[in-house]
PDB file of N, CA and C in Angstrom:
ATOM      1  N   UNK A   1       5.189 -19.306   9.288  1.00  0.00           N
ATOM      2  CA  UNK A   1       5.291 -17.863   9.343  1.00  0.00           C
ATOM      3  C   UNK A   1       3.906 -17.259   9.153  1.00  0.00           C
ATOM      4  N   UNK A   2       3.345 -15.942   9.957  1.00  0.00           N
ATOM      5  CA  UNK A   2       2.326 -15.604   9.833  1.00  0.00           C
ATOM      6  C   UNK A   2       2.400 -14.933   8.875  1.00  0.00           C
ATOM      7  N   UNK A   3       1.317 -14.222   7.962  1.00  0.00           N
ATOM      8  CA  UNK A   3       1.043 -13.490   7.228  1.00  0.00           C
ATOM      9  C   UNK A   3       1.403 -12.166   7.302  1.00  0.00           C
ATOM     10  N   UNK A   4       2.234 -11.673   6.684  1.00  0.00           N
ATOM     11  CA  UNK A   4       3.003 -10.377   6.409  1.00  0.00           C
ATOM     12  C   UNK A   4       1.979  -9.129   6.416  1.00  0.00           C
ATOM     13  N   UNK A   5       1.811  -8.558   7.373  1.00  0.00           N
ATOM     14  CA  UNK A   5       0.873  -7.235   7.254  1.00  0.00           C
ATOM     15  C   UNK A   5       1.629  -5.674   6.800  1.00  0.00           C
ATOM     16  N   UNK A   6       0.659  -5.084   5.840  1.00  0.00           N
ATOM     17  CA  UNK A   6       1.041  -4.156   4.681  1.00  0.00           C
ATOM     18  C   UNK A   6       0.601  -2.946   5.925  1.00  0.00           C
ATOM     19  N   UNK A   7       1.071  -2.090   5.819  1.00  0.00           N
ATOM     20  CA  UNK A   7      -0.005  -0.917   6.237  1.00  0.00           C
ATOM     21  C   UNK A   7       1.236   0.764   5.422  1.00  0.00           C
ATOM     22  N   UNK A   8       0.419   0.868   5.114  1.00  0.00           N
ATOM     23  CA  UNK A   8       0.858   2.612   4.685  1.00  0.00           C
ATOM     24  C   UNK A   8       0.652   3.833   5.277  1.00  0.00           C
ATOM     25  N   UNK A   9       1.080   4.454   5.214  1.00  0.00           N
ATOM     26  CA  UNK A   9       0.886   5.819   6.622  1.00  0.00           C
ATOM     27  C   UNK A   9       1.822   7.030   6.043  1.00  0.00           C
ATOM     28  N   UNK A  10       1.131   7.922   5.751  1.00  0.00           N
ATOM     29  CA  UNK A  10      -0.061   8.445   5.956  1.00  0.00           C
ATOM     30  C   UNK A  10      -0.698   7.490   4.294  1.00  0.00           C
ATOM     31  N   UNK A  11      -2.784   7.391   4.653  1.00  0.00           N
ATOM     32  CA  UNK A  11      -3.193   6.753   3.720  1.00  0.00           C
ATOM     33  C   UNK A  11      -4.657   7.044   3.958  1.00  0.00           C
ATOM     34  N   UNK A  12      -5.145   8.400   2.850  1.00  0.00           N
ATOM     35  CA  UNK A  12      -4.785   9.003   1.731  1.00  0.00           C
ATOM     36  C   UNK A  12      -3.286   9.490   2.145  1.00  0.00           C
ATOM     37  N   UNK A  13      -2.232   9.707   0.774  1.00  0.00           N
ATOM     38  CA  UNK A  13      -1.455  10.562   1.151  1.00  0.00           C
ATOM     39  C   UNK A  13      -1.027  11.483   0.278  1.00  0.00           C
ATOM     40  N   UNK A  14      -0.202  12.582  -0.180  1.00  0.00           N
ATOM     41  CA  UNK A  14      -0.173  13.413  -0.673  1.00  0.00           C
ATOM     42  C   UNK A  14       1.633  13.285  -1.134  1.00  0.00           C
ATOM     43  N   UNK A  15       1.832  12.564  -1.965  1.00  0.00           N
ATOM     44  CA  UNK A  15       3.785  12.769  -2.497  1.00  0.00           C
ATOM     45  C   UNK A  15       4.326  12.053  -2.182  1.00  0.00           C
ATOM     46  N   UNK A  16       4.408  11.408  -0.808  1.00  0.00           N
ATOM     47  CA  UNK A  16       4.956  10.503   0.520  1.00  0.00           C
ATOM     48  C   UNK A  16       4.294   9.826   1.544  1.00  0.00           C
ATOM     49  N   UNK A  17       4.287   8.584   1.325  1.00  0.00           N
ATOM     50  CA  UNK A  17       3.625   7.464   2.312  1.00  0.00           C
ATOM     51  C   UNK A  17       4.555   6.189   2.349  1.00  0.00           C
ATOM     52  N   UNK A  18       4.749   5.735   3.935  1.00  0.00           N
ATOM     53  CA  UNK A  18       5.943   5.083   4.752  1.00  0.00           C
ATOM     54  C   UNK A  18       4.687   3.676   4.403  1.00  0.00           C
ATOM     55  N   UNK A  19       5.616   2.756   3.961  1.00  0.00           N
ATOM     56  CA  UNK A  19       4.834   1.239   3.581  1.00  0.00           C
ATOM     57  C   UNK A  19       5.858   0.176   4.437  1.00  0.00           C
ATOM     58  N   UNK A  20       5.025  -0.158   5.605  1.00  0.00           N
ATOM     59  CA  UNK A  20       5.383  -1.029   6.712  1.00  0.00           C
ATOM     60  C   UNK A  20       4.981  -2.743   6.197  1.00  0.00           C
ATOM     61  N   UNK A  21       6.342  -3.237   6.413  1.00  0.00           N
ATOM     62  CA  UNK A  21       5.726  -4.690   6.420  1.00  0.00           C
ATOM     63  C   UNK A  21       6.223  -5.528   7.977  1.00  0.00           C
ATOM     64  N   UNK A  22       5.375  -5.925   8.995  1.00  0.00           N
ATOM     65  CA  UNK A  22       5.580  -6.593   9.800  1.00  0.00           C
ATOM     66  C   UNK A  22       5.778  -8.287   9.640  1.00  0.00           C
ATOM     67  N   UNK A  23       6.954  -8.612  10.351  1.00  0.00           N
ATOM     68  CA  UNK A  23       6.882  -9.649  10.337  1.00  0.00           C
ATOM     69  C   UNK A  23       8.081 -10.138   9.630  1.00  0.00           C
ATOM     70  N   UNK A  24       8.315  -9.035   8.708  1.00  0.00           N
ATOM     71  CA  UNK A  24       9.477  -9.363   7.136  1.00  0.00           C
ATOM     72  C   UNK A  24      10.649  -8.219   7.443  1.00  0.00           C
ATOM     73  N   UNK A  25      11.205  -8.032   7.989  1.00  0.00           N
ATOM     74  CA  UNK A  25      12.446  -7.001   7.499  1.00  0.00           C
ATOM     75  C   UNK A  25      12.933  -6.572   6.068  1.00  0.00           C
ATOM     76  N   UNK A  26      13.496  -7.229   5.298  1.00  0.00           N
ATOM     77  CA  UNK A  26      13.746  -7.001   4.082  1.00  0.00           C
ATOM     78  C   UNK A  26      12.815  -7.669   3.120  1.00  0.00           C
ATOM     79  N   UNK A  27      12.173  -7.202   2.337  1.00  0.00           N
ATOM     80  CA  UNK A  27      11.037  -7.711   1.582  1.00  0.00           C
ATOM     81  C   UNK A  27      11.093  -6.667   0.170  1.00  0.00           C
ATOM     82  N   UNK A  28      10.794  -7.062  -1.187  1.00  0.00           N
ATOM     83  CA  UNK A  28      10.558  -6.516  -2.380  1.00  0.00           C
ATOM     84  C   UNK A  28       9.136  -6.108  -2.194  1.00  0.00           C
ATOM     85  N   UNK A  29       8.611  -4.875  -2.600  1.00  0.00           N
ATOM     86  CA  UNK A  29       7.491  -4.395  -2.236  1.00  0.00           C
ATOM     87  C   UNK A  29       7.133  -3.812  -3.563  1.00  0.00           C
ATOM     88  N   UNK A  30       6.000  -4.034  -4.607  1.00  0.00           N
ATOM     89  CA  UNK A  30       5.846  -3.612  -6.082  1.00  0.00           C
ATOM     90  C   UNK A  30       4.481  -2.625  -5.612  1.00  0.00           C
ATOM     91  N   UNK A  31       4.577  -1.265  -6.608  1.00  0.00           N
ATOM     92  CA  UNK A  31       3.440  -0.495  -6.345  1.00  0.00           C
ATOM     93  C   UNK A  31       2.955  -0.625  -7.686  1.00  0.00           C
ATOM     94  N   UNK A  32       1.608  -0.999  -7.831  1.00  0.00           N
ATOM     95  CA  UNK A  32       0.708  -0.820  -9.063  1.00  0.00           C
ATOM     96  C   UNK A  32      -0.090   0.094  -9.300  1.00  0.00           C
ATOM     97  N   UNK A  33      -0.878   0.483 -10.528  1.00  0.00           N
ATOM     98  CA  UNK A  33      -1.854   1.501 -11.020  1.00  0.00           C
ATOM     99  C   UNK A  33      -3.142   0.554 -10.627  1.00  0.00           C
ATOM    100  N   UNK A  34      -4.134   1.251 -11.047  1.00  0.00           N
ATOM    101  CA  UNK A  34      -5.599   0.320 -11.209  1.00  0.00           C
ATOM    102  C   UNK A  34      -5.475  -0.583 -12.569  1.00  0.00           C
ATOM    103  N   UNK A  35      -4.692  -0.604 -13.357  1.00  0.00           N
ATOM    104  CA  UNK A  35      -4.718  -1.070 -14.528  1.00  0.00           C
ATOM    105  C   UNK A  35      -3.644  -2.934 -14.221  1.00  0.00           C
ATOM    106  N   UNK A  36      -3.458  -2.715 -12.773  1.00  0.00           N
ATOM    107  CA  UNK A  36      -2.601  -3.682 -12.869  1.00  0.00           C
ATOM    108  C   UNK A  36      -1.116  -3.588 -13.626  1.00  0.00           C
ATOM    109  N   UNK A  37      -0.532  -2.104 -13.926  1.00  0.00           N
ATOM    110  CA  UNK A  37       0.988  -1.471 -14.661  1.00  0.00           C
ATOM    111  C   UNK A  37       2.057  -1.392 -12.954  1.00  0.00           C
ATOM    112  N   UNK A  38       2.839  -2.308 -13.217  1.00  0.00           N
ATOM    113  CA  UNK A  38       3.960  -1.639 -11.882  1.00  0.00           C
ATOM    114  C   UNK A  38       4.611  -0.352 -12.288  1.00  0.00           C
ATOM    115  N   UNK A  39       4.795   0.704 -11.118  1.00  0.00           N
ATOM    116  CA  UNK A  39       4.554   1.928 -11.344  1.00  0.00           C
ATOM    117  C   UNK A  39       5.844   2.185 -10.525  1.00  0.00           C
ATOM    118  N   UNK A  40       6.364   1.817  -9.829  1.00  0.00           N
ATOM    119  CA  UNK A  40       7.653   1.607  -8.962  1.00  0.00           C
ATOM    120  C   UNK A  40       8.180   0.270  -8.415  1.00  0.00           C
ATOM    121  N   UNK A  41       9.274  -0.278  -7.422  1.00  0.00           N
ATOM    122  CA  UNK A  41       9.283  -1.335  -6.709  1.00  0.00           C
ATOM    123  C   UNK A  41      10.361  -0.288  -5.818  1.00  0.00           C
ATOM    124  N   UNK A  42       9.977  -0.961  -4.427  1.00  0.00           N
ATOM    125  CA  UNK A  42      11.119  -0.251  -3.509  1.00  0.00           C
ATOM    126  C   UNK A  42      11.577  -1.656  -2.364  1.00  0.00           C
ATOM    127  N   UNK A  43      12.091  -1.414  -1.922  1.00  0.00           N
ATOM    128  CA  UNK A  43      12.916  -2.361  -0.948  1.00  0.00           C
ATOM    129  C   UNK A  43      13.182  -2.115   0.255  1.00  0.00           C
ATOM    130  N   UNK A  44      12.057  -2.925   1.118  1.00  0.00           N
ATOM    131  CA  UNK A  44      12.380  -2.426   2.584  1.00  0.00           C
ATOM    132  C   UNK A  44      13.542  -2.755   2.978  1.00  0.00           C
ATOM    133  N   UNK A  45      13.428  -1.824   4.697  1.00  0.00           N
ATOM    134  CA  UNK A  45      14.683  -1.702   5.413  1.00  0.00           C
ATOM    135  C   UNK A  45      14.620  -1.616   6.378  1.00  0.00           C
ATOM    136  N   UNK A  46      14.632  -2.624   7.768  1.00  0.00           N
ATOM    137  CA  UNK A  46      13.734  -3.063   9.055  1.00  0.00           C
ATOM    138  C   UNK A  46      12.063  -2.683   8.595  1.00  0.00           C
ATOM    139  N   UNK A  47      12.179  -3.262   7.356  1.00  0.00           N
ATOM    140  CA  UNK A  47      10.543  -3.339   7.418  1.00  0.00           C
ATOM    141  C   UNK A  47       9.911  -2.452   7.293  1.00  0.00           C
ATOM    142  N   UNK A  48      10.485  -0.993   6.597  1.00  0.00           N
ATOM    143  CA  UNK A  48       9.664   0.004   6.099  1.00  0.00           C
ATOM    144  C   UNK A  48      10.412   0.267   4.929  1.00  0.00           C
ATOM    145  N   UNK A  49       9.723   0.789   3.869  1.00  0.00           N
ATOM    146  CA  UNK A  49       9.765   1.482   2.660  1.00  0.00           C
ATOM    147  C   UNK A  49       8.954   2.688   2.623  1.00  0.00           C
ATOM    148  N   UNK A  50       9.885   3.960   1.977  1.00  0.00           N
ATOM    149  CA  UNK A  50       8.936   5.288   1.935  1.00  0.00           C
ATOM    150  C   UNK A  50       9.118   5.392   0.008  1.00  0.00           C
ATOM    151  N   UNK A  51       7.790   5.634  -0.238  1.00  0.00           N
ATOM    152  CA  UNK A  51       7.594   5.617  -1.696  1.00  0.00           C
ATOM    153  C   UNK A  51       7.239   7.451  -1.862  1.00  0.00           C
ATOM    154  N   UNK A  52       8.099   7.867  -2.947  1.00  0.00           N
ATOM    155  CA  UNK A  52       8.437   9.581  -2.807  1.00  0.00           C
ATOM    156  C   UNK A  52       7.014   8.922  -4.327  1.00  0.00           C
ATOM    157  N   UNK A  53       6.069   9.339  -4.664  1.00  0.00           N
ATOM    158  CA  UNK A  53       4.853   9.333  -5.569  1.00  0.00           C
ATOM    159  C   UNK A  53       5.362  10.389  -6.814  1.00  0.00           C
ATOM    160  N   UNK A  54       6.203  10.349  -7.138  1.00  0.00           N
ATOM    161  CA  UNK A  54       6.285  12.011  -8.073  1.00  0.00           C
ATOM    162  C   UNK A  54       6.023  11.425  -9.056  1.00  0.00           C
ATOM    163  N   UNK A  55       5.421  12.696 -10.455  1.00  0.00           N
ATOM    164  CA  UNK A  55       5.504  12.122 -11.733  1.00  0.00           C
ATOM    165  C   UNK A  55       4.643  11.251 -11.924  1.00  0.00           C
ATOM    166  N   UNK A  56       3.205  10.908 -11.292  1.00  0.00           N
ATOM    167  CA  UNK A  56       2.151   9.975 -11.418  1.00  0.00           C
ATOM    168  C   UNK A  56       1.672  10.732 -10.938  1.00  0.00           C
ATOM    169  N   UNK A  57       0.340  10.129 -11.677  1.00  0.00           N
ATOM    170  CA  UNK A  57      -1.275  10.910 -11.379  1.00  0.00           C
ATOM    171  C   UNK A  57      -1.726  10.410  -9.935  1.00  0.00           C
ATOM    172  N   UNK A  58      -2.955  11.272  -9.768  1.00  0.00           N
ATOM    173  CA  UNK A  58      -3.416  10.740  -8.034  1.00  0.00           C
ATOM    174  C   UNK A  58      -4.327   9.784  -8.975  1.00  0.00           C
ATOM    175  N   UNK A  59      -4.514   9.003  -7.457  1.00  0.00           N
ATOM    176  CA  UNK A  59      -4.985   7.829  -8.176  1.00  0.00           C
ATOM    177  C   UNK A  59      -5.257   6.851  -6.998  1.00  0.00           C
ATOM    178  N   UNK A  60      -5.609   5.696  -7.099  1.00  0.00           N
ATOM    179  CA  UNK A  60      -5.847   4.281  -6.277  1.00  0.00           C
ATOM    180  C   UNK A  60      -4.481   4.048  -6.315  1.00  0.00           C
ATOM    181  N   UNK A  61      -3.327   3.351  -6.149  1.00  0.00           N
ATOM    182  CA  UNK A  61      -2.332   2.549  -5.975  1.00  0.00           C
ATOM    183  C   UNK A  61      -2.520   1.009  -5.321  1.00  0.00           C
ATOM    184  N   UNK A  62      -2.145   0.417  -5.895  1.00  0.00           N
ATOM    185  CA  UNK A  62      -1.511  -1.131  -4.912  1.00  0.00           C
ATOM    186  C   UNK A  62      -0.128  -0.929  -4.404  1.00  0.00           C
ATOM    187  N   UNK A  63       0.056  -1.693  -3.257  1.00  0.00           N
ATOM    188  CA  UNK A  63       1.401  -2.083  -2.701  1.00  0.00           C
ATOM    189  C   UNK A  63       1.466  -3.685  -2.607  1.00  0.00           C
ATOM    190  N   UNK A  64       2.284  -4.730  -3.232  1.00  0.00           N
ATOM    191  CA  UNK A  64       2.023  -5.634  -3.045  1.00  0.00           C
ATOM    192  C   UNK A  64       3.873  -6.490  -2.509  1.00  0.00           C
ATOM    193  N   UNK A  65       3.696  -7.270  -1.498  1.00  0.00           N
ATOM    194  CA  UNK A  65       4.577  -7.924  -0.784  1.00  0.00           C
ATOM    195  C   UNK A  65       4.747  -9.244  -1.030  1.00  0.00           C
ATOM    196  N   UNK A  66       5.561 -10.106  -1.921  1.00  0.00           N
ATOM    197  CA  UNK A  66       5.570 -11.029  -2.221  1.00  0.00           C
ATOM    198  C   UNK A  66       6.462 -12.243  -1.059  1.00  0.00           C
ATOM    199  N   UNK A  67       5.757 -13.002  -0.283  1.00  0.00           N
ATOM    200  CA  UNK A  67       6.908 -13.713   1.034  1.00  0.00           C
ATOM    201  C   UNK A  67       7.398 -14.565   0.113  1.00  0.00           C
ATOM    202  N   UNK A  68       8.581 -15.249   1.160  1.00  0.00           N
ATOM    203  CA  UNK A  68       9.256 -16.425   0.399  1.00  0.00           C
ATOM    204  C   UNK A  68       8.277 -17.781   0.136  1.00  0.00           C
ATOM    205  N   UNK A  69       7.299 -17.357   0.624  1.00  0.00           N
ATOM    206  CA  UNK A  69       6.232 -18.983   1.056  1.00  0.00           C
ATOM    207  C   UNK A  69       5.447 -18.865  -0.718  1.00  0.00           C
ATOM    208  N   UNK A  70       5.867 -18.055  -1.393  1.00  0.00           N
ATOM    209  CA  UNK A  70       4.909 -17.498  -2.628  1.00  0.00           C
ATOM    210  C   UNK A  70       3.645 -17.111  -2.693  1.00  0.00           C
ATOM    211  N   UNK A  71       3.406 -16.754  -1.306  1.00  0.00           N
ATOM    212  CA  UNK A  71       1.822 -15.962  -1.045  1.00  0.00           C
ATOM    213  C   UNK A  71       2.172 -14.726  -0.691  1.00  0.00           C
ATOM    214  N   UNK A  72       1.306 -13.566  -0.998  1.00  0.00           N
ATOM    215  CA  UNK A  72       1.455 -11.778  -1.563  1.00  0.00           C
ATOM    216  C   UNK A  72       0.549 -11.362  -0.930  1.00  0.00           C
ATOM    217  N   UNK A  73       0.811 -10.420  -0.242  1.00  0.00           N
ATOM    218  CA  UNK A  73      -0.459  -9.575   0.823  1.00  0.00           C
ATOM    219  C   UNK A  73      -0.550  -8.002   0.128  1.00  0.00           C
ATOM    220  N   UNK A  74      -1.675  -7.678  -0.370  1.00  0.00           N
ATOM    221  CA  UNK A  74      -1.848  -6.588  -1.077  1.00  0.00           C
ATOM    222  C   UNK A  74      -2.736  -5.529  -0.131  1.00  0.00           C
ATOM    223  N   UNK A  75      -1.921  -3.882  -0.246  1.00  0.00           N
ATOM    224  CA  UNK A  75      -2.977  -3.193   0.700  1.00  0.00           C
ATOM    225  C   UNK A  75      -3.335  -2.238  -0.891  1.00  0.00           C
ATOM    226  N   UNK A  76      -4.812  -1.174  -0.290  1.00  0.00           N
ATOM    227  CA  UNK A  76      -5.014  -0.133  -1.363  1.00  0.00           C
ATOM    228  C   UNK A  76      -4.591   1.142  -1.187  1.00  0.00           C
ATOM    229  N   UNK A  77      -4.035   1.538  -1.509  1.00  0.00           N
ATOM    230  CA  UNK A  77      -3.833   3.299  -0.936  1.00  0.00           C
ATOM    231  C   UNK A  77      -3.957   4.144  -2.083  1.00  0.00           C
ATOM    232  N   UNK A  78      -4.457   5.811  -1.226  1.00  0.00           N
ATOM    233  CA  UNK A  78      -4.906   6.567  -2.050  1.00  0.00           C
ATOM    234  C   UNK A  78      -3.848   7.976  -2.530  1.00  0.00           C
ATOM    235  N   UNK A  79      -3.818   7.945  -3.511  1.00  0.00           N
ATOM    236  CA  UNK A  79      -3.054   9.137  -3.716  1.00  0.00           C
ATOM    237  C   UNK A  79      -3.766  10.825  -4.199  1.00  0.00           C
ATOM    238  N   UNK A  80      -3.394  11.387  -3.085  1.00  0.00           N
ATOM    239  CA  UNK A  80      -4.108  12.892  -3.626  1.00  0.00           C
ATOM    240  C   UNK A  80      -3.685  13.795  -3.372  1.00  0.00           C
ATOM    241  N   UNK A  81      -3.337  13.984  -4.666  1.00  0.00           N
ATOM    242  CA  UNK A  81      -2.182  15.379  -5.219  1.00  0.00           C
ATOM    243  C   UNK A  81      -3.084  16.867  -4.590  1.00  0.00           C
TER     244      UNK A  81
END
């Protein structure tokens, strides 16, 4: 299996950004702080997840995609309130 590609859109984004994983349809998707704190987890659905940002500071974020192979493809996205 190839490597699961992350992409977020819109990224900077402002409240709401759609987190695409190709390749994976249903996949656990964890969002982190810079501190390395999970800050949400959402669960795609044909391979997209939309993360609603409320109630957190703007900030850097991680999105990280864990495959069944136990290798994790991490993108950075920006949040600005």
């Amino acid at each position: 299996m190839n490597a699961a590609l992350l992409r977020a859109y819109p990224n900077p984004f402002n409240s709401i950004t759609t987190i695409t994983v190709n390749g994976i349809e249903k996949a656990d998707i964890g969002i982190f702080d810079i501190t390395g704190r999970m800050v949400a987890g959402l669960k795609t659905e044909d391979g997209k997840a939309v993360w609603y940002a409320e109630g957190i500071s703007s900030g850097i974020y991680f999105a990280r995609v864990l495959k069944s192979d136990s290798k994790s493809n991490i993108i950075k996205m920006i949040y600005l309130k």
